[in-house]
PDB file of N, CA and C in Angstrom:
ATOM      1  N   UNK A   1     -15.103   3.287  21.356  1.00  0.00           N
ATOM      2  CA  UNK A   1     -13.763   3.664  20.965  1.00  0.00           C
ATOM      3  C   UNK A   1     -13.226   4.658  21.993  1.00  0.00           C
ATOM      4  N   UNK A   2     -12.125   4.157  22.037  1.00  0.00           N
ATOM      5  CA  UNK A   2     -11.358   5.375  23.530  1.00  0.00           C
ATOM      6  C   UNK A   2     -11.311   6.617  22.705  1.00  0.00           C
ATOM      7  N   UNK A   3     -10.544   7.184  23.618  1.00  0.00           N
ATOM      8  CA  UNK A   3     -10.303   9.140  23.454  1.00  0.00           C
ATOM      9  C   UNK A   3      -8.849   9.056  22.468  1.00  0.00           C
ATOM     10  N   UNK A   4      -8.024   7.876  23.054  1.00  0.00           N
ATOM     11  CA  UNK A   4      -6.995   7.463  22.510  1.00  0.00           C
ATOM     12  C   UNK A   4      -6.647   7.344  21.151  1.00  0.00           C
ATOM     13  N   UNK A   5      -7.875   6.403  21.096  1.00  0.00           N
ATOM     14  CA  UNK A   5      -8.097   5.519  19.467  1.00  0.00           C
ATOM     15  C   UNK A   5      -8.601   6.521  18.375  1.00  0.00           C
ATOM     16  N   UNK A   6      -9.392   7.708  18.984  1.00  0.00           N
ATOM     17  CA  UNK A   6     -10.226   8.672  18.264  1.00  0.00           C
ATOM     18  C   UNK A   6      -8.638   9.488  17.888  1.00  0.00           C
ATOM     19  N   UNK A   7      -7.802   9.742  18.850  1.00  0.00           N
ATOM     20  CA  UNK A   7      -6.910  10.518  18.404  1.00  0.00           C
ATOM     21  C   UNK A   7      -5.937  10.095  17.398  1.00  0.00           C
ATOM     22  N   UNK A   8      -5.698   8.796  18.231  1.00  0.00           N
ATOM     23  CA  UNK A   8      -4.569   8.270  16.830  1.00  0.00           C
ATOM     24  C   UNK A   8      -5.204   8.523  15.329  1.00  0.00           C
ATOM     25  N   UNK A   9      -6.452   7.945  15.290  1.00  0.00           N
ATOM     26  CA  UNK A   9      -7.374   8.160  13.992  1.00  0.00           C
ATOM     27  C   UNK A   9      -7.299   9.244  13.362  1.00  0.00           C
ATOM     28  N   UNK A  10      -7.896  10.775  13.850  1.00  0.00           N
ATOM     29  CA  UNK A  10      -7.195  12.277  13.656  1.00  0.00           C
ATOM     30  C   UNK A  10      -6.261  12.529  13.042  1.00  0.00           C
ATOM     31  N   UNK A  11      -4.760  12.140  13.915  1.00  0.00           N
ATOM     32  CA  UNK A  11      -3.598  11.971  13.563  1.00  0.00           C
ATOM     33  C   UNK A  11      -3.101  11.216  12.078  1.00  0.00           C
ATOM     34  N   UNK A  12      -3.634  10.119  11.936  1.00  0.00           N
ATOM     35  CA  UNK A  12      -3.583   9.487  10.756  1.00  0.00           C
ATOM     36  C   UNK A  12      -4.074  10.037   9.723  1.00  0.00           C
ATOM     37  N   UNK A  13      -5.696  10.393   9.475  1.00  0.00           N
ATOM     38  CA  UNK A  13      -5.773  11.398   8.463  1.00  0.00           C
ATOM     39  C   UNK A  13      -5.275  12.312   8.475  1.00  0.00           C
ATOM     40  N   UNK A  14      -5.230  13.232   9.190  1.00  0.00           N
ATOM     41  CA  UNK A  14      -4.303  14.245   8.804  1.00  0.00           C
ATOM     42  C   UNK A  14      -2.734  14.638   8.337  1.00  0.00           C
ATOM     43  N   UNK A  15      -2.159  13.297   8.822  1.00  0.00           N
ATOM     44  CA  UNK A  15      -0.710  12.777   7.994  1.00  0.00           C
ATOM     45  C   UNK A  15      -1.519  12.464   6.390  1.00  0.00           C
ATOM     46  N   UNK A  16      -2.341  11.783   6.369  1.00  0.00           N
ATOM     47  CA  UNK A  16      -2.615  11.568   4.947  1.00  0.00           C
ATOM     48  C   UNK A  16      -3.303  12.929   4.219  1.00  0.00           C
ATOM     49  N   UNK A  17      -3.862  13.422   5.070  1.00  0.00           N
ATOM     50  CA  UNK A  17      -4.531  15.020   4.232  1.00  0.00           C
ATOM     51  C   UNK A  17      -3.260  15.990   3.502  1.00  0.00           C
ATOM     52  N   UNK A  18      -2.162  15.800   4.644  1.00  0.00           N
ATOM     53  CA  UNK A  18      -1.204  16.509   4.553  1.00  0.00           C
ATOM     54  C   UNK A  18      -0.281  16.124   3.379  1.00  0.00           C
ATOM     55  N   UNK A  19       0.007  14.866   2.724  1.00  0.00           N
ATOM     56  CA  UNK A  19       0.357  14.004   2.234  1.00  0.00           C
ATOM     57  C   UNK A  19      -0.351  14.467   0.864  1.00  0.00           C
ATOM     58  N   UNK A  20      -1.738  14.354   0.830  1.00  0.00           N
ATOM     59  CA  UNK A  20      -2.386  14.586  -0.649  1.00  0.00           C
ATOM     60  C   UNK A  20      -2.010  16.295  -0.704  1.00  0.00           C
ATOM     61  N   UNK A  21      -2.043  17.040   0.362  1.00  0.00           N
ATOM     62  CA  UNK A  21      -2.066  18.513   0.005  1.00  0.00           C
ATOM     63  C   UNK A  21      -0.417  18.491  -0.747  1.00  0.00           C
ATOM     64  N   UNK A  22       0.426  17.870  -0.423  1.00  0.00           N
ATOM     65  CA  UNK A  22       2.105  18.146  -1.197  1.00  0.00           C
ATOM     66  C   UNK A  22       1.782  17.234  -2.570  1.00  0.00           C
ATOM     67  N   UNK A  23       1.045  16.275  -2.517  1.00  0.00           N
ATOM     68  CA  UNK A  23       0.690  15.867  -3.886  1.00  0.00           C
ATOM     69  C   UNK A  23       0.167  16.925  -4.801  1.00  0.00           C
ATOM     70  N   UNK A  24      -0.923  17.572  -4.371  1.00  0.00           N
ATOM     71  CA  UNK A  24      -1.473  18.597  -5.028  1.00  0.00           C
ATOM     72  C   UNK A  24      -1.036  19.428  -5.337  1.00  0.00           C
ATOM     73  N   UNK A  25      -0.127  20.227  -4.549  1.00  0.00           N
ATOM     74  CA  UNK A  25       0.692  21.656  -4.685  1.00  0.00           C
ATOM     75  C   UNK A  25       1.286  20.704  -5.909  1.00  0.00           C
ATOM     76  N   UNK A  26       1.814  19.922  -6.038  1.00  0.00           N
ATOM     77  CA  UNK A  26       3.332  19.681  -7.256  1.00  0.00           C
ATOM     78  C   UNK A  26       2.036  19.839  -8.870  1.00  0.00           C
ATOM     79  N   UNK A  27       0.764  19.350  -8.765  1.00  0.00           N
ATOM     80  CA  UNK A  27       0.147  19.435  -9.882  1.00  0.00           C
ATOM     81  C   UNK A  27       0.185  20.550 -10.944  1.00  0.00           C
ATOM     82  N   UNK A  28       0.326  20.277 -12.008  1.00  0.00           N
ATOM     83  CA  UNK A  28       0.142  21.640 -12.717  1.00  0.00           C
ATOM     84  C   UNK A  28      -0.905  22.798 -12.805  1.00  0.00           C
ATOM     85  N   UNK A  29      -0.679  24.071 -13.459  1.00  0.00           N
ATOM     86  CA  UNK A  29      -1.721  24.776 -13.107  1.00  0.00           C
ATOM     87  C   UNK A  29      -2.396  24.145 -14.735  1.00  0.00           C
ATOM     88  N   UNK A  30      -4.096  24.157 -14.795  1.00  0.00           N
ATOM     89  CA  UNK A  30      -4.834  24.093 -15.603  1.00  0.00           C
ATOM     90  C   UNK A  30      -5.225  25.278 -16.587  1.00  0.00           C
ATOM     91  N   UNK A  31      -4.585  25.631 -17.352  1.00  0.00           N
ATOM     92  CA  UNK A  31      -5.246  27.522 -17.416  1.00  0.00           C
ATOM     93  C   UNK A  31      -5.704  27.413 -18.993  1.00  0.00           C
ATOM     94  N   UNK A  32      -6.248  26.655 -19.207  1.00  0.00           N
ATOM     95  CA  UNK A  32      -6.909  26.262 -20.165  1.00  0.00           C
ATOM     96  C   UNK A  32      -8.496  27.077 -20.171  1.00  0.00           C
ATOM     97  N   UNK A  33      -8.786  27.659 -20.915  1.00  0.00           N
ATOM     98  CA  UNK A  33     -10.266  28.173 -21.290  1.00  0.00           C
ATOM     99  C   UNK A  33     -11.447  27.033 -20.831  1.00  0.00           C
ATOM    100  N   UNK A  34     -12.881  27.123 -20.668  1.00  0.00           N
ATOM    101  CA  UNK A  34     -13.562  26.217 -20.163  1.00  0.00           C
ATOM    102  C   UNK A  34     -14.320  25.800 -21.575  1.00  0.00           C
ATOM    103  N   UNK A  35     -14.020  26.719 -22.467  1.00  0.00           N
ATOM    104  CA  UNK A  35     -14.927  26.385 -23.532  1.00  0.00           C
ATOM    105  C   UNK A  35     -14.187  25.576 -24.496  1.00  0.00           C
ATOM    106  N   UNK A  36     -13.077  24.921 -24.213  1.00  0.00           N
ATOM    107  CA  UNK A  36     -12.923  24.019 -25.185  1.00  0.00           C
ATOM    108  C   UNK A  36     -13.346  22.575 -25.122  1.00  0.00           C
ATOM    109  N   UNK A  37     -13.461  21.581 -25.943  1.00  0.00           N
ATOM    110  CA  UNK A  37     -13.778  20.402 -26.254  1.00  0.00           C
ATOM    111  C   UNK A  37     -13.440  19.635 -24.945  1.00  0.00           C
ATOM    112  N   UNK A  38     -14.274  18.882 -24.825  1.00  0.00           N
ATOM    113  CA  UNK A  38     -14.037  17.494 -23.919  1.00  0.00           C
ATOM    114  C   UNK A  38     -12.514  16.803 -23.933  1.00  0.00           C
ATOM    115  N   UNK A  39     -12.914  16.369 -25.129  1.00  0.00           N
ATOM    116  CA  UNK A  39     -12.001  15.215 -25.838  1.00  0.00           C
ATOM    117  C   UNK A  39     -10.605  16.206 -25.968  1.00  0.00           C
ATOM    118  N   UNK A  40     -10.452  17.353 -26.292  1.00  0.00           N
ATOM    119  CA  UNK A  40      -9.212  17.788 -26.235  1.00  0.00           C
ATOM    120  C   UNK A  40      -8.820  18.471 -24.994  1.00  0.00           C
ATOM    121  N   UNK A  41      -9.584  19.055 -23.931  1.00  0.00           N
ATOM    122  CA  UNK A  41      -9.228  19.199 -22.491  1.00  0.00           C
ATOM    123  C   UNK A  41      -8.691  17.683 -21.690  1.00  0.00           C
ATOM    124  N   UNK A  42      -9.191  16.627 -21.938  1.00  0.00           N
ATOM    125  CA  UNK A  42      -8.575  15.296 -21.621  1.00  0.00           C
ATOM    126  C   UNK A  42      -7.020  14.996 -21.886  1.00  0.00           C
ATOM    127  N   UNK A  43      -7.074  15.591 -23.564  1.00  0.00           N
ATOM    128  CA  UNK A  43      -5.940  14.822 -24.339  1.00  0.00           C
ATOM    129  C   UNK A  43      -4.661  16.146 -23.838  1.00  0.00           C
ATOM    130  N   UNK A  44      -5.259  17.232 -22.873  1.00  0.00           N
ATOM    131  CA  UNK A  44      -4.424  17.997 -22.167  1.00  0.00           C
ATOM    132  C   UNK A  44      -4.208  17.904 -21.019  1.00  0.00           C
ATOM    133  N   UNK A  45      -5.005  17.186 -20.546  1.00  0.00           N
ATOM    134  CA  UNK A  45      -4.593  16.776 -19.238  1.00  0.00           C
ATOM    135  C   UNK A  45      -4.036  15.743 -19.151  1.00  0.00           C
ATOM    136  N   UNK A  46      -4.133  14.641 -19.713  1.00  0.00           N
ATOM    137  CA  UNK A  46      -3.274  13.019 -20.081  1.00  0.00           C
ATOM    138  C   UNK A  46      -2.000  13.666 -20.580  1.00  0.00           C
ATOM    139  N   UNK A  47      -1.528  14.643 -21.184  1.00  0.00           N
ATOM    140  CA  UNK A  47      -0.363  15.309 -21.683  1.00  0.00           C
ATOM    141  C   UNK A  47      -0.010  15.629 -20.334  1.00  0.00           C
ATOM    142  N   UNK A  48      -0.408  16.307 -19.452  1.00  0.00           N
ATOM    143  CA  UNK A  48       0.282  16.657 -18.181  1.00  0.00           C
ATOM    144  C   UNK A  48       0.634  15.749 -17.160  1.00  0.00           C
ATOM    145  N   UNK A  49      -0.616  14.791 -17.168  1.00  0.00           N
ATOM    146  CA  UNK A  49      -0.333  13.545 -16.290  1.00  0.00           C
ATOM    147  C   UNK A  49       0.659  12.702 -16.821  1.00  0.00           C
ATOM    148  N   UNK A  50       1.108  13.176 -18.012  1.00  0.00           N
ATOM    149  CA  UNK A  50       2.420  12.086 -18.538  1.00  0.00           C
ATOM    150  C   UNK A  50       3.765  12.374 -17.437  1.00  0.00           C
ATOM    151  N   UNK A  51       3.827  13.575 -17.517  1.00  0.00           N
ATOM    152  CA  UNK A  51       4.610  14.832 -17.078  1.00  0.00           C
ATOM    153  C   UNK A  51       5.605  14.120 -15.403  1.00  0.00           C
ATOM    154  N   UNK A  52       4.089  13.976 -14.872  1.00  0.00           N
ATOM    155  CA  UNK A  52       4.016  14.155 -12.737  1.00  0.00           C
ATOM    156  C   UNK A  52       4.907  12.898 -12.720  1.00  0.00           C
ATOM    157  N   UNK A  53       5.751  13.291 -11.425  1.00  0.00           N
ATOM    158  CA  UNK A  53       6.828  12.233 -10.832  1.00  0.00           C
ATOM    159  C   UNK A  53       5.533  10.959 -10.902  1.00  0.00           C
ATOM    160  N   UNK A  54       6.497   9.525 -11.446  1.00  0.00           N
ATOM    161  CA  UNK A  54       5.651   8.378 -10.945  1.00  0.00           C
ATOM    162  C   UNK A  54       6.179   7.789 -10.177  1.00  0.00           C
ATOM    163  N   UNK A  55       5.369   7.015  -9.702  1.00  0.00           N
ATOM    164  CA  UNK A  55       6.495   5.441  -8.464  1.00  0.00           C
ATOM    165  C   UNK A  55       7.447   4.491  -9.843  1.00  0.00           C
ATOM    166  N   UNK A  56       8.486   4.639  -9.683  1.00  0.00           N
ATOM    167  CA  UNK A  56       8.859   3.587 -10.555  1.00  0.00           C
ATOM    168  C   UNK A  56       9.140   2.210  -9.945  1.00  0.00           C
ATOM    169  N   UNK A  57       9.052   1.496 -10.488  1.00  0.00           N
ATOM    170  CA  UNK A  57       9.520   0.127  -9.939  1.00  0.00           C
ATOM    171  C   UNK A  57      11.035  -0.456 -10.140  1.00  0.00           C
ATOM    172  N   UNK A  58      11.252  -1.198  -9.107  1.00  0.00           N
ATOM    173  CA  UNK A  58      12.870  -1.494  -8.518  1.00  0.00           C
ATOM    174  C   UNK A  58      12.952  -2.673  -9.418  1.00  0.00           C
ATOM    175  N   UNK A  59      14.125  -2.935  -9.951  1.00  0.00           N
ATOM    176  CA  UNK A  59      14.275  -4.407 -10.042  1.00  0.00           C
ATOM    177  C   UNK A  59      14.623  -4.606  -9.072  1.00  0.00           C
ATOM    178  N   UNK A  60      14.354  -6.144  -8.862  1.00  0.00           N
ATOM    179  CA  UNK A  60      13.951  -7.043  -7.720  1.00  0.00           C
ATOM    180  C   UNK A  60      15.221  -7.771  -7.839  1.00  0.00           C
ATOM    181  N   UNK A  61      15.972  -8.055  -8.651  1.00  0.00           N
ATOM    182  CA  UNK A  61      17.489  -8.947  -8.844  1.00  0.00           C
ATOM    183  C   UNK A  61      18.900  -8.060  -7.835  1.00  0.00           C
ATOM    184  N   UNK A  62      18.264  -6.580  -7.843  1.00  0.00           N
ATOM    185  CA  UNK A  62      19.320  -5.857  -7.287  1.00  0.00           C
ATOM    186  C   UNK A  62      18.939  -5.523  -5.533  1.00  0.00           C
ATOM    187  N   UNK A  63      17.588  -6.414  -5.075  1.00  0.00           N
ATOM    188  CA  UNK A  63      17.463  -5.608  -4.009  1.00  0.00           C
ATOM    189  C   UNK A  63      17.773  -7.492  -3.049  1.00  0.00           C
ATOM    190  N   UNK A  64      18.004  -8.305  -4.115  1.00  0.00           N
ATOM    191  CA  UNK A  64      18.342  -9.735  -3.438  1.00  0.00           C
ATOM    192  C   UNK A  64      19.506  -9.676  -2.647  1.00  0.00           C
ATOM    193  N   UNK A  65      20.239  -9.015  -2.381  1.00  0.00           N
ATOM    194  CA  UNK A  65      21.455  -8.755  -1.123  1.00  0.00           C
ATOM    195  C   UNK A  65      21.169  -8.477  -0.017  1.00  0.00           C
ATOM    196  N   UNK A  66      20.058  -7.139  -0.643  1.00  0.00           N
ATOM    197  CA  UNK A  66      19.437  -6.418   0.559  1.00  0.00           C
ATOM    198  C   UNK A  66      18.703  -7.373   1.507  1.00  0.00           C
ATOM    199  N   UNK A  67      17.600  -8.145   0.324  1.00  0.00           N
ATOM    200  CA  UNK A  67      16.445  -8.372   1.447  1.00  0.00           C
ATOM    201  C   UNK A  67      17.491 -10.052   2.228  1.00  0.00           C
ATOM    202  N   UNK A  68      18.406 -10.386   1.424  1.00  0.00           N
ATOM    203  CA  UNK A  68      19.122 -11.175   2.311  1.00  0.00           C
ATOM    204  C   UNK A  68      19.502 -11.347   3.370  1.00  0.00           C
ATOM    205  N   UNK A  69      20.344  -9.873   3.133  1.00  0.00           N
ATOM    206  CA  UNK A  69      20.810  -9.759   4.840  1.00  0.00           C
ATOM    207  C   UNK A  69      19.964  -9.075   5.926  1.00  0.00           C
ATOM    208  N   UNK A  70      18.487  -8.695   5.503  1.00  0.00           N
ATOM    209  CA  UNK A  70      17.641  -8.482   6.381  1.00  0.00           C
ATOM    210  C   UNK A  70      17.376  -9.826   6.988  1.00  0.00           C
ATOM    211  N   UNK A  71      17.107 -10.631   6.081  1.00  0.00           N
ATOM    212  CA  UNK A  71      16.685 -11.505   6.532  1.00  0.00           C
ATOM    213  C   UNK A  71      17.724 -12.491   7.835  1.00  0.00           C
ATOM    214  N   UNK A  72      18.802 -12.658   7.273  1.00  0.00           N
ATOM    215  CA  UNK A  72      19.963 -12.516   8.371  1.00  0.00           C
ATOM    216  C   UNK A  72      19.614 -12.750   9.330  1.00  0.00           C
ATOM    217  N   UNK A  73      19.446 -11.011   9.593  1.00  0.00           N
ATOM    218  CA  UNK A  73      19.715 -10.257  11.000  1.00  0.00           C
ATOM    219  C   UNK A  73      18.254 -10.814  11.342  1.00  0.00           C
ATOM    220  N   UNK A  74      17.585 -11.196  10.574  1.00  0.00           N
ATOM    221  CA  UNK A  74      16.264 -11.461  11.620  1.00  0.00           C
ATOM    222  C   UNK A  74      16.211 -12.625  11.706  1.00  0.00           C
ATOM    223  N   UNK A  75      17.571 -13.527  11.568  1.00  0.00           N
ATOM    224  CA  UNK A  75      17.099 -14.768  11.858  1.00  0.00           C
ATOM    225  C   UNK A  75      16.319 -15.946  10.777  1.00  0.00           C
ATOM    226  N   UNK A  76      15.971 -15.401   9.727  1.00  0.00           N
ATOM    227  CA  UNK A  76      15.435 -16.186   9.168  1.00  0.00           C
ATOM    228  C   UNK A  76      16.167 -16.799   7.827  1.00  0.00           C
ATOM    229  N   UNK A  77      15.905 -17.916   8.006  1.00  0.00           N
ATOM    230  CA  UNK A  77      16.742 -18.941   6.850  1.00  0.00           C
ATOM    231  C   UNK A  77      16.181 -19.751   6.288  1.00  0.00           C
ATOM    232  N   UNK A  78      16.705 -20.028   5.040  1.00  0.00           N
ATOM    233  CA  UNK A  78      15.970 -21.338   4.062  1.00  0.00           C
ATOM    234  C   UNK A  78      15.250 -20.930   2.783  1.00  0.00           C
ATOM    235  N   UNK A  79      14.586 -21.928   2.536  1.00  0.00           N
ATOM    236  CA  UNK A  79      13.706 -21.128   0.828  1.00  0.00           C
ATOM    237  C   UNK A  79      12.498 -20.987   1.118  1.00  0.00           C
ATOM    238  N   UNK A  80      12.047 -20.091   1.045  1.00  0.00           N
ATOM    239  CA  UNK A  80      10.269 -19.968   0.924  1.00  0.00           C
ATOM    240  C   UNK A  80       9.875 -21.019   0.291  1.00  0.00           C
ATOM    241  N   UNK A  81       8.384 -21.447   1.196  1.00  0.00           N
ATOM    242  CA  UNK A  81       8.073 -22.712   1.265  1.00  0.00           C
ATOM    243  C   UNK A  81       6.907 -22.275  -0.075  1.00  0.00           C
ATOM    244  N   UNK A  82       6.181 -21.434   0.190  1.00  0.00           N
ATOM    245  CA  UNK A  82       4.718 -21.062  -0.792  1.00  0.00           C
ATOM    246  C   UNK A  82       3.761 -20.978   0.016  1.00  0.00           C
ATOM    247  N   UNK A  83       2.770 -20.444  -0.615  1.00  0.00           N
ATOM    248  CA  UNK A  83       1.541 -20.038   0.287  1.00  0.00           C
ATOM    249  C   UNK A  83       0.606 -21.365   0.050  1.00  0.00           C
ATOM    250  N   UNK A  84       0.735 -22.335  -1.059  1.00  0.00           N
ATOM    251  CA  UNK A  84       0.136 -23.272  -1.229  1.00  0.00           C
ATOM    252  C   UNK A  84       0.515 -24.075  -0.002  1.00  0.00           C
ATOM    253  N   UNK A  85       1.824 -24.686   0.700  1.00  0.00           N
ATOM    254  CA  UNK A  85       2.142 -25.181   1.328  1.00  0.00           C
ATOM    255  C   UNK A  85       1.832 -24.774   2.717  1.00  0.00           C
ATOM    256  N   UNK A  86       2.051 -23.612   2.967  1.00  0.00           N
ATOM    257  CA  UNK A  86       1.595 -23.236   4.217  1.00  0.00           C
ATOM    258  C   UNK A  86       0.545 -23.594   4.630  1.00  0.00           C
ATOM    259  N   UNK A  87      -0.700 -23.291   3.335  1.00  0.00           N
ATOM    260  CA  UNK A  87      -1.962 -23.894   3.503  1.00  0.00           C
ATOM    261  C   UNK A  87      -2.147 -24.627   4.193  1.00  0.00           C
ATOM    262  N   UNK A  88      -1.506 -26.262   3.332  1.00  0.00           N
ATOM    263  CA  UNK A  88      -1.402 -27.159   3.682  1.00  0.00           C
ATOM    264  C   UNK A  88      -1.427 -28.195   5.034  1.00  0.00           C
ATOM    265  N   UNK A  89      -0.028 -26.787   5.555  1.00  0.00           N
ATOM    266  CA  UNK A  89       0.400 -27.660   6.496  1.00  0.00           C
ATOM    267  C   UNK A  89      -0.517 -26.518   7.955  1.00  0.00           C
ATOM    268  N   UNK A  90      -1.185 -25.540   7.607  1.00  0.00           N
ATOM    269  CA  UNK A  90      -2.191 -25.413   8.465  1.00  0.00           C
ATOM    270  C   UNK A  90      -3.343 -26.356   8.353  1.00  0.00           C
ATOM    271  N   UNK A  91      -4.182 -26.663   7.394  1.00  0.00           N
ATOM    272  CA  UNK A  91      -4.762 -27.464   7.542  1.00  0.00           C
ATOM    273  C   UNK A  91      -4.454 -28.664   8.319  1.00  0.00           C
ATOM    274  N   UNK A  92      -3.253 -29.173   8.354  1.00  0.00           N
ATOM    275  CA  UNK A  92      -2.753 -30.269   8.874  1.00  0.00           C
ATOM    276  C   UNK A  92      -2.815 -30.643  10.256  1.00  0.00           C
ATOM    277  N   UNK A  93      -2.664 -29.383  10.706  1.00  0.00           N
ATOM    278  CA  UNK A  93      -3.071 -28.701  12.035  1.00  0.00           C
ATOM    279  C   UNK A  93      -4.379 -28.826  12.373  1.00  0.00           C
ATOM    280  N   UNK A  94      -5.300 -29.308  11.624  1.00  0.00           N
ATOM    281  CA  UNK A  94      -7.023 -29.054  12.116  1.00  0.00           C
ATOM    282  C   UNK A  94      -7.488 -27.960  12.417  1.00  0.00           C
ATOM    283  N   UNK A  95      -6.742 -26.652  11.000  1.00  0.00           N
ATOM    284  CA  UNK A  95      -7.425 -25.281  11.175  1.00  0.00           C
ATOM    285  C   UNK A  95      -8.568 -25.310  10.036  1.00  0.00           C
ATOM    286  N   UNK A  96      -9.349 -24.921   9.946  1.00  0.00           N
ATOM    287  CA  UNK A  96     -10.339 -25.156   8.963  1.00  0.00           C
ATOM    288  C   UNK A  96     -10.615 -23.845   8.597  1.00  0.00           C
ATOM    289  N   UNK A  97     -10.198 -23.512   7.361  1.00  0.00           N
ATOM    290  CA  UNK A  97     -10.365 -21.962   6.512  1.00  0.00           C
ATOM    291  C   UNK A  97     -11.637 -21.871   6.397  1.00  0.00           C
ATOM    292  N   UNK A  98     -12.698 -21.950   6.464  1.00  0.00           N
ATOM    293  CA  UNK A  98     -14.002 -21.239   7.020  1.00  0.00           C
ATOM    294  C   UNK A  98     -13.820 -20.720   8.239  1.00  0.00           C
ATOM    295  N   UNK A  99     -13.846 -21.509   8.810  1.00  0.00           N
ATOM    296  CA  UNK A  99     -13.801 -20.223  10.455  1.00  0.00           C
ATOM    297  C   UNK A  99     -12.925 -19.160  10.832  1.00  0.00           C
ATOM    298  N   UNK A 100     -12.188 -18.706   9.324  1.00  0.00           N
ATOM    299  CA  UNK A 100     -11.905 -17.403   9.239  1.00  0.00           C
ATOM    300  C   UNK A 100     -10.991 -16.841  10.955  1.00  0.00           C
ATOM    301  N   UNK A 101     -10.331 -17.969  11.345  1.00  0.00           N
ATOM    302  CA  UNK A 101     -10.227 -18.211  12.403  1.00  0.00           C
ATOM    303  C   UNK A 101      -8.500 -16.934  12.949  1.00  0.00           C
ATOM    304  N   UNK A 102      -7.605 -16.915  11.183  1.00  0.00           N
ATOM    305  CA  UNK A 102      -6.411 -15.682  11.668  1.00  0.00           C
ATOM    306  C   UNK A 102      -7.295 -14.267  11.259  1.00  0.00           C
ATOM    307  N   UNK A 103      -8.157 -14.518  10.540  1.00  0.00           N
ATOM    308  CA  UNK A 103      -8.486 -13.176  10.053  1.00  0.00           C
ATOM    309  C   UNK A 103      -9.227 -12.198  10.671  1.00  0.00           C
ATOM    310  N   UNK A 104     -10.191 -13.284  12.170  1.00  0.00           N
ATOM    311  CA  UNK A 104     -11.011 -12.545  12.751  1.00  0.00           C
ATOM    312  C   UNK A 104      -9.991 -12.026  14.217  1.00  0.00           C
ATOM    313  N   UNK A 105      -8.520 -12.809  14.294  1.00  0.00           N
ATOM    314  CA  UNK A 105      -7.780 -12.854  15.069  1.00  0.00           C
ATOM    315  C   UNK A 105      -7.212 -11.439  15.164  1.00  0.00           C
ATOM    316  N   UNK A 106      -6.500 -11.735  13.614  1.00  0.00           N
ATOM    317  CA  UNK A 106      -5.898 -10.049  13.071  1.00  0.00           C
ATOM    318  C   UNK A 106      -7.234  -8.338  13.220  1.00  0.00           C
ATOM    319  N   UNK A 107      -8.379  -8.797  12.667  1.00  0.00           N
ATOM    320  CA  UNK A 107      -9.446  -7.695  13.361  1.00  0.00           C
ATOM    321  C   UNK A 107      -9.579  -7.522  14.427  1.00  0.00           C
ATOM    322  N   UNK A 108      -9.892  -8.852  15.591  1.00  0.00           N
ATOM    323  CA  UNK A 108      -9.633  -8.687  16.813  1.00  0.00           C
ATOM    324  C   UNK A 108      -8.331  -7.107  17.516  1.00  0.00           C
ATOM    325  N   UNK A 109      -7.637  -7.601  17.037  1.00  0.00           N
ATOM    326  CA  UNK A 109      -6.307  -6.829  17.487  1.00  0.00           C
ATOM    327  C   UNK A 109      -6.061  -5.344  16.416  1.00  0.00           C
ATOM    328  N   UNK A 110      -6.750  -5.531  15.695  1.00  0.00           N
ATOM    329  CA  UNK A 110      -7.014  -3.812  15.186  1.00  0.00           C
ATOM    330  C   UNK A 110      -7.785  -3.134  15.659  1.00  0.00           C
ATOM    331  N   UNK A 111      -8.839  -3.675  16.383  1.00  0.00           N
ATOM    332  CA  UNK A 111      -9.664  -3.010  17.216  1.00  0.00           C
ATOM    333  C   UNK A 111      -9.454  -2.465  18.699  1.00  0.00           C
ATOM    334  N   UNK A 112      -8.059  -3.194  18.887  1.00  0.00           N
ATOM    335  CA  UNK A 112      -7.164  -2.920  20.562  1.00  0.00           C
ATOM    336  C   UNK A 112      -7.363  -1.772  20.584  1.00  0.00           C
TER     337      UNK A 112
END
């Protein structure tokens, strides 16, 4: 591994260290006694974890404009075919899904 690759690596955890440390700061403080019950130190902490910002989820009916005109601008048109079909029509091609042949392609090139 280069000097390069070691650094980008560094860099990456530490965006993610940094990332869990602002997760953490937002947590509540615990100031609960140590001597109470299991089962009710849980049912106080599941009370707090109700609490913490979550990811909510988008409807997907309102973001169909959006991902439209991305799609647009990138050129791409028509209806999604399916992943069944794609299959298909790789196989058709004389790719043979054992030889793992995009997947060792895609590792190949993570390892650049």
């Amino acid at each position: 591994m280069a000097k390069v690759d070691i650094l980008q690596c560094v860099q990456a955890i530490e965006s993610k260290l940094a990332e869990l440390r602002r997760v953490a700061e937002q947590l509540p403080e615990v100031t609960e006694p140590a001597s109470e019950s299991s089962s009710y130190a849980q049912e106080s902490i599941d009370t707090k974890m109700e609490r913490l910002p979550s990811a909510q989820f988008v409807d997907k009916t309102r973001l169909h404009s959006v991902i439209a005109q991305a799609f647009a601008e990138m050129g791409i048109h028509g209806t999604p075919i399916g992943a069944e079909k794609v299959q298909k029509m790789i196989a058709a091609c004389g790719v043979q899904p054992e030889n793992n042949t995009f997947s060792q392609g895609i590792i190949e090139m993570r390892e650049e």
